[in-house]
C-alpha atoms as a PDB file:
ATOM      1  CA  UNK A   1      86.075  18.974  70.409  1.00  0.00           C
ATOM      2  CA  UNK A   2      83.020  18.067  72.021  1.00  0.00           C
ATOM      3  CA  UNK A   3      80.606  15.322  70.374  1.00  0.00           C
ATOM      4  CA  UNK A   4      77.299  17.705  70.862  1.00  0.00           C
ATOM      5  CA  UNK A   5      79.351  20.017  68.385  1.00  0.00           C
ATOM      6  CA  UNK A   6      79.806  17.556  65.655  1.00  0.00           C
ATOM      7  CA  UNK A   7      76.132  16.568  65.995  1.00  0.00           C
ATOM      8  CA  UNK A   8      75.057  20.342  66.018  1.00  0.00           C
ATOM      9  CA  UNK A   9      77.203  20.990  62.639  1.00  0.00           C
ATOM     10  CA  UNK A  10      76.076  17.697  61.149  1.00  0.00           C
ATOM     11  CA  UNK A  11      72.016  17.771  61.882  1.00  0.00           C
ATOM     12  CA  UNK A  12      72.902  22.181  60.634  1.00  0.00           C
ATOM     13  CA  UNK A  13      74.254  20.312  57.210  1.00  0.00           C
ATOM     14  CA  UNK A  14      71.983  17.551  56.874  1.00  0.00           C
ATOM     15  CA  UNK A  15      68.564  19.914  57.029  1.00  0.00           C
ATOM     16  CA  UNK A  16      70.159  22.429  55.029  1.00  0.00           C
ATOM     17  CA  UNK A  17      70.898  19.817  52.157  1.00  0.00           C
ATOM     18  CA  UNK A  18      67.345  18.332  52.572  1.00  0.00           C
ATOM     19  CA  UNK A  19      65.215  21.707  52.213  1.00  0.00           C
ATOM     20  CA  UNK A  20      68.284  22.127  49.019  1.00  0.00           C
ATOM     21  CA  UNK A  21      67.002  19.628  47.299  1.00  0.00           C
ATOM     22  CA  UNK A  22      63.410  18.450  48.689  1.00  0.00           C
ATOM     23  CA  UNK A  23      61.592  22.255  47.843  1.00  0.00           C
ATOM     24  CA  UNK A  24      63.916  24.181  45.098  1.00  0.00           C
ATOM     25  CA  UNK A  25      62.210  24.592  42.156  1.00  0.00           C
ATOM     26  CA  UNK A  26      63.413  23.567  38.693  1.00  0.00           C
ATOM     27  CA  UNK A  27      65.666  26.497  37.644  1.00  0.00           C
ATOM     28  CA  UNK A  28      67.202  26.974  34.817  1.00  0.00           C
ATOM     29  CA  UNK A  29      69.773  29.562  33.060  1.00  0.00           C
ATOM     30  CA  UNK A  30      69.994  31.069  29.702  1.00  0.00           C
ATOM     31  CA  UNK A  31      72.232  33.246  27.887  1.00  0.00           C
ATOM     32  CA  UNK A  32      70.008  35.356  25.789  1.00  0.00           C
ATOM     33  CA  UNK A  33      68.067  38.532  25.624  1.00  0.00           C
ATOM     34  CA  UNK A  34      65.313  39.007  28.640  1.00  0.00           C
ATOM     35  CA  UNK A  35      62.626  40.298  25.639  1.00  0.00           C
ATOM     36  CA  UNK A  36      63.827  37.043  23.728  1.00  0.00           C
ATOM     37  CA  UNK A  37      63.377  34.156  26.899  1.00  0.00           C
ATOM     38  CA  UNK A  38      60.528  36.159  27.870  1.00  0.00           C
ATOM     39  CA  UNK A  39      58.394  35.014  24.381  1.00  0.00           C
ATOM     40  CA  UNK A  40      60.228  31.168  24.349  1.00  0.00           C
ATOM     41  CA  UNK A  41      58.873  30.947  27.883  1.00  0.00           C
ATOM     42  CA  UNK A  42      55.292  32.255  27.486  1.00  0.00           C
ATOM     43  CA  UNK A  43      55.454  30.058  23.933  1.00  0.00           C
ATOM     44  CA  UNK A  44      56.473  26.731  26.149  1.00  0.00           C
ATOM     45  CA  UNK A  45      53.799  27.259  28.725  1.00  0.00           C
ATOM     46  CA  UNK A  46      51.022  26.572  25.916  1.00  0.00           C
ATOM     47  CA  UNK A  47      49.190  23.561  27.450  1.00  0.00           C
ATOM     48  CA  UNK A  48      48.384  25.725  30.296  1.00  0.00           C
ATOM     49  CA  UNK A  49      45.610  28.269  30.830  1.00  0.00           C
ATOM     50  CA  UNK A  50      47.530  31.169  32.043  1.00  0.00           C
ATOM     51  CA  UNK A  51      46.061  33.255  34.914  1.00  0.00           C
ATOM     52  CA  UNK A  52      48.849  36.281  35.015  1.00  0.00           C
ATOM     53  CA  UNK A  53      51.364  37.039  32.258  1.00  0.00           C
ATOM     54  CA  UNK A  54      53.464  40.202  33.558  1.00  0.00           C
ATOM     55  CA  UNK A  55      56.566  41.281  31.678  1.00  0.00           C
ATOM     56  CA  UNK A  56      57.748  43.780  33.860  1.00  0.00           C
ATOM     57  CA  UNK A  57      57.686  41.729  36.922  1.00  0.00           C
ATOM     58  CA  UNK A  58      58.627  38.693  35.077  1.00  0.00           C
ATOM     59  CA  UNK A  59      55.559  36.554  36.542  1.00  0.00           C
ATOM     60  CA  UNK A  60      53.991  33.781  34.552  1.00  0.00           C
ATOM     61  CA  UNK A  61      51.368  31.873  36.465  1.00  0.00           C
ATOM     62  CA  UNK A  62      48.919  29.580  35.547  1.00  0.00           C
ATOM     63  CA  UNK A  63      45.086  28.743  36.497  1.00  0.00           C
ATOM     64  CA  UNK A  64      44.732  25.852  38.708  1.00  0.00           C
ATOM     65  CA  UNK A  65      44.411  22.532  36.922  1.00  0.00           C
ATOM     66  CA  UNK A  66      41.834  20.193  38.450  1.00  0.00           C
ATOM     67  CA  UNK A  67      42.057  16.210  38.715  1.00  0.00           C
ATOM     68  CA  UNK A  68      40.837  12.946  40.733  1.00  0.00           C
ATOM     69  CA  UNK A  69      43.724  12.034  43.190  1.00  0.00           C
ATOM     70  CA  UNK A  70      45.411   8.833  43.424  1.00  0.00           C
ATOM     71  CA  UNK A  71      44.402   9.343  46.838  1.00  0.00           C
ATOM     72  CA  UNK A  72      41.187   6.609  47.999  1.00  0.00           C
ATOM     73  CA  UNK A  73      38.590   8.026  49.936  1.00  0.00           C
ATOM     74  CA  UNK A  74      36.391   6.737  52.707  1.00  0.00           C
ATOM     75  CA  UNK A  75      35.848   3.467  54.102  1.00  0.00           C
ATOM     76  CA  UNK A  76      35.140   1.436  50.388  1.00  0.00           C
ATOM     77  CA  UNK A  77      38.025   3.409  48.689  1.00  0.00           C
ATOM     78  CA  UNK A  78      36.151   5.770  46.199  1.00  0.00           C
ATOM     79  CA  UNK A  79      37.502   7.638  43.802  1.00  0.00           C
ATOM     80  CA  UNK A  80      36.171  10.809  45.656  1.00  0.00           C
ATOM     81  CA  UNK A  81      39.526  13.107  46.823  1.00  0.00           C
ATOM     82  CA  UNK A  82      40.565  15.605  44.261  1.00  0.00           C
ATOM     83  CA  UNK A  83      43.865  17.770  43.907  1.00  0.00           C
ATOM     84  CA  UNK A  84      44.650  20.414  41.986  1.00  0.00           C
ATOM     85  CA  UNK A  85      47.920  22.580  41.057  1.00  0.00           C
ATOM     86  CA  UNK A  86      49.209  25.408  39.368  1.00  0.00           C
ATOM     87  CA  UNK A  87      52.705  26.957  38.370  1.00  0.00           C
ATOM     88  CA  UNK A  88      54.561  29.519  38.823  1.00  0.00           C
ATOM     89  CA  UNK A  89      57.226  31.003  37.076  1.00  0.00           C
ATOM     90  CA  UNK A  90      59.630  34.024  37.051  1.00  0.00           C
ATOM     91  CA  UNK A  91      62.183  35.203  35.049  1.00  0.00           C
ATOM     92  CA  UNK A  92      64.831  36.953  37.032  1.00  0.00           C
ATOM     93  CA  UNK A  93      67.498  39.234  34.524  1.00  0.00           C
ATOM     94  CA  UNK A  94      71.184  37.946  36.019  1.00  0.00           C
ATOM     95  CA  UNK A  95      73.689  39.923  34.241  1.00  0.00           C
ATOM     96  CA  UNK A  96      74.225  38.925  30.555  1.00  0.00           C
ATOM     97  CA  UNK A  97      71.978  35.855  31.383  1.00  0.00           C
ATOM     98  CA  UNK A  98      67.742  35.440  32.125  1.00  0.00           C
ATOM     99  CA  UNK A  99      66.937  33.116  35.259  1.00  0.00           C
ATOM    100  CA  UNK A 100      63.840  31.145  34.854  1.00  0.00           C
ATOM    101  CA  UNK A 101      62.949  29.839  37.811  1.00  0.00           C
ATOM    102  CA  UNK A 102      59.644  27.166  37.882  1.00  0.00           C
ATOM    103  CA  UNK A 103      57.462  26.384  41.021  1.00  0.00           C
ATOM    104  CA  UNK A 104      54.188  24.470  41.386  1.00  0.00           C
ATOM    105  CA  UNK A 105      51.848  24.585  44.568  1.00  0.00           C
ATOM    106  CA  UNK A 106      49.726  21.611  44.798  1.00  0.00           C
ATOM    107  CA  UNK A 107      46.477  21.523  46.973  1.00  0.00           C
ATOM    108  CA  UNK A 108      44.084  18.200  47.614  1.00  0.00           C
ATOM    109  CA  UNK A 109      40.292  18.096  49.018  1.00  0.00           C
ATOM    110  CA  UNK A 110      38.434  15.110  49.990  1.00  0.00           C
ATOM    111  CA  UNK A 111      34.436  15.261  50.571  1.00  0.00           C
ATOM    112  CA  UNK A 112      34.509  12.817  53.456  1.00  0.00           C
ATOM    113  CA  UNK A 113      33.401  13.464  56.756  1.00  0.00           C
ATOM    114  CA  UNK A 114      32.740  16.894  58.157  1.00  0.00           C
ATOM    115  CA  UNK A 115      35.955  18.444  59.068  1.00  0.00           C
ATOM    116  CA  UNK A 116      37.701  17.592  55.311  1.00  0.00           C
ATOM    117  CA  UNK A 117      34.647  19.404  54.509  1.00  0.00           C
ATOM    118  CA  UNK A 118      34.881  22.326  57.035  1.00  0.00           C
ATOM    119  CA  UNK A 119      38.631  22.766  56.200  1.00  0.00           C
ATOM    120  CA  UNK A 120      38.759  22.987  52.355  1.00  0.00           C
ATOM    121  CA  UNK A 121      41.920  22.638  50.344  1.00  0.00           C
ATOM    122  CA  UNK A 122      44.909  21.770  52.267  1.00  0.00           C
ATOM    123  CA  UNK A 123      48.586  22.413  50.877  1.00  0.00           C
ATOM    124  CA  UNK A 124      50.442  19.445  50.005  1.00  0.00           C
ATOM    125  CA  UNK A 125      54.158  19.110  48.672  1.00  0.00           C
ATOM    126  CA  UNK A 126      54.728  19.342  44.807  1.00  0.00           C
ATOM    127  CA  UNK A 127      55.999  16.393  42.672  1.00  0.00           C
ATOM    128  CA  UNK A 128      59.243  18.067  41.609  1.00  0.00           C
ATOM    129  CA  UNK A 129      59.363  15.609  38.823  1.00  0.00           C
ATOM    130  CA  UNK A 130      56.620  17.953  36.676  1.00  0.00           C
ATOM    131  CA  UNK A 131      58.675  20.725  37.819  1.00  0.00           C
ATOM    132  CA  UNK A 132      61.538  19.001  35.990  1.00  0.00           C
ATOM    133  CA  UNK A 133      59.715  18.686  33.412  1.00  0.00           C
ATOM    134  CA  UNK A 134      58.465  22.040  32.467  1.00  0.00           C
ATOM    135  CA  UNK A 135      61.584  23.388  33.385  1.00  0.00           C
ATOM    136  CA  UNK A 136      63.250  21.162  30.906  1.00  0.00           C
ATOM    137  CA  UNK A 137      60.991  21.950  28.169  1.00  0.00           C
ATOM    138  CA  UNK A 138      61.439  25.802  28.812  1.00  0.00           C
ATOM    139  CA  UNK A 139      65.882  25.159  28.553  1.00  0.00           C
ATOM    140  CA  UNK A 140      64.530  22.663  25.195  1.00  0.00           C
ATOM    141  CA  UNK A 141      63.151  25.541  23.485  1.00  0.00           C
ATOM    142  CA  UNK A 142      65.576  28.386  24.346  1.00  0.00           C
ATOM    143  CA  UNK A 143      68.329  26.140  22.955  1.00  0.00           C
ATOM    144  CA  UNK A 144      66.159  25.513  19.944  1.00  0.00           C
ATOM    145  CA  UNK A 145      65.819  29.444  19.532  1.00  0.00           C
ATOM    146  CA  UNK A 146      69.320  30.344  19.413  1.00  0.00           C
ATOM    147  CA  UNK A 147      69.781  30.645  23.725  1.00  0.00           C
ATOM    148  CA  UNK A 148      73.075  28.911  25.669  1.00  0.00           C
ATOM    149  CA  UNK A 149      72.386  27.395  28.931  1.00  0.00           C
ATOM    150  CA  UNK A 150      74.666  28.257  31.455  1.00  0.00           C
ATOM    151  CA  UNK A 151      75.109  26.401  34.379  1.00  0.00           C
END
């Protein structure tokens, strides 16, 4: 077997695991009644100010939650950039189980100079730890209602 070959099928596997792990969002699994995780869900999301809350398409999303970014700005360092992010999650029916599946989108916006200001909001990546952690207090409160998680 050629060498290119083993590089093609490695660089295939390595980019494949990357995008696995680096964009899924937190998911998790529960063994209960769709009507049931449904109401635990909408109950867990209750720091948030929801924007959409649609039962039939299972579609829970939230308003998008302003703060200063970690980010300094300009030449002296001010506290100036600001980001801002929302969630998004769906509940998918999966035979005798409800998949709740939790994705935030994350934007930041800095003031300085003219073309940050021309441009707007620009996408950046989401910190999949507060994923994590919604989705983890969505699987806390099914379990405390009564729901299994499956794996």
């Amino acid at each position: 077997m050629d060498i290119r070959f083993f590089l093609c099928v490695f660089l295939v596997v390595l980019t494949v695991e990357c995008t696995t792990f680096s964009g899924a969002p937190g998911t998790v699994k529960a063994a209960c009644p769709y009507d049931q995780a449904w109401s635990v869900t909408v109950a867990s999301m209750d720091e948030f100010t929801l924007a959409e809350v649609n039962k039939n398409k299972g579609v829970i999303e939230t308003e998008w939650m302003g703060f200063t970014s970690k980010r300094k700005a300009g030449l002296f360092s001010r506290d100036a950039n600001q980001e801002r992010a929302r969630f998004f999650v769906n509940l998918t029916p999966d035979g005798q189980a409800v998949r709740i599946s939790v994705q935030q989108a994350r934007e930041f916006f800095s003031p300085m100079g003219a073309r940050s200001q021309a441009t707007g909001w620009k996408r950046i990546p989401p910190i999949t730890e507060e994923e994590r952690r919604l989705t983890q207090r969505i699987a806390n409160q099914l379990k405390d209602k009564g729901c299994t998680i499956v794996s």
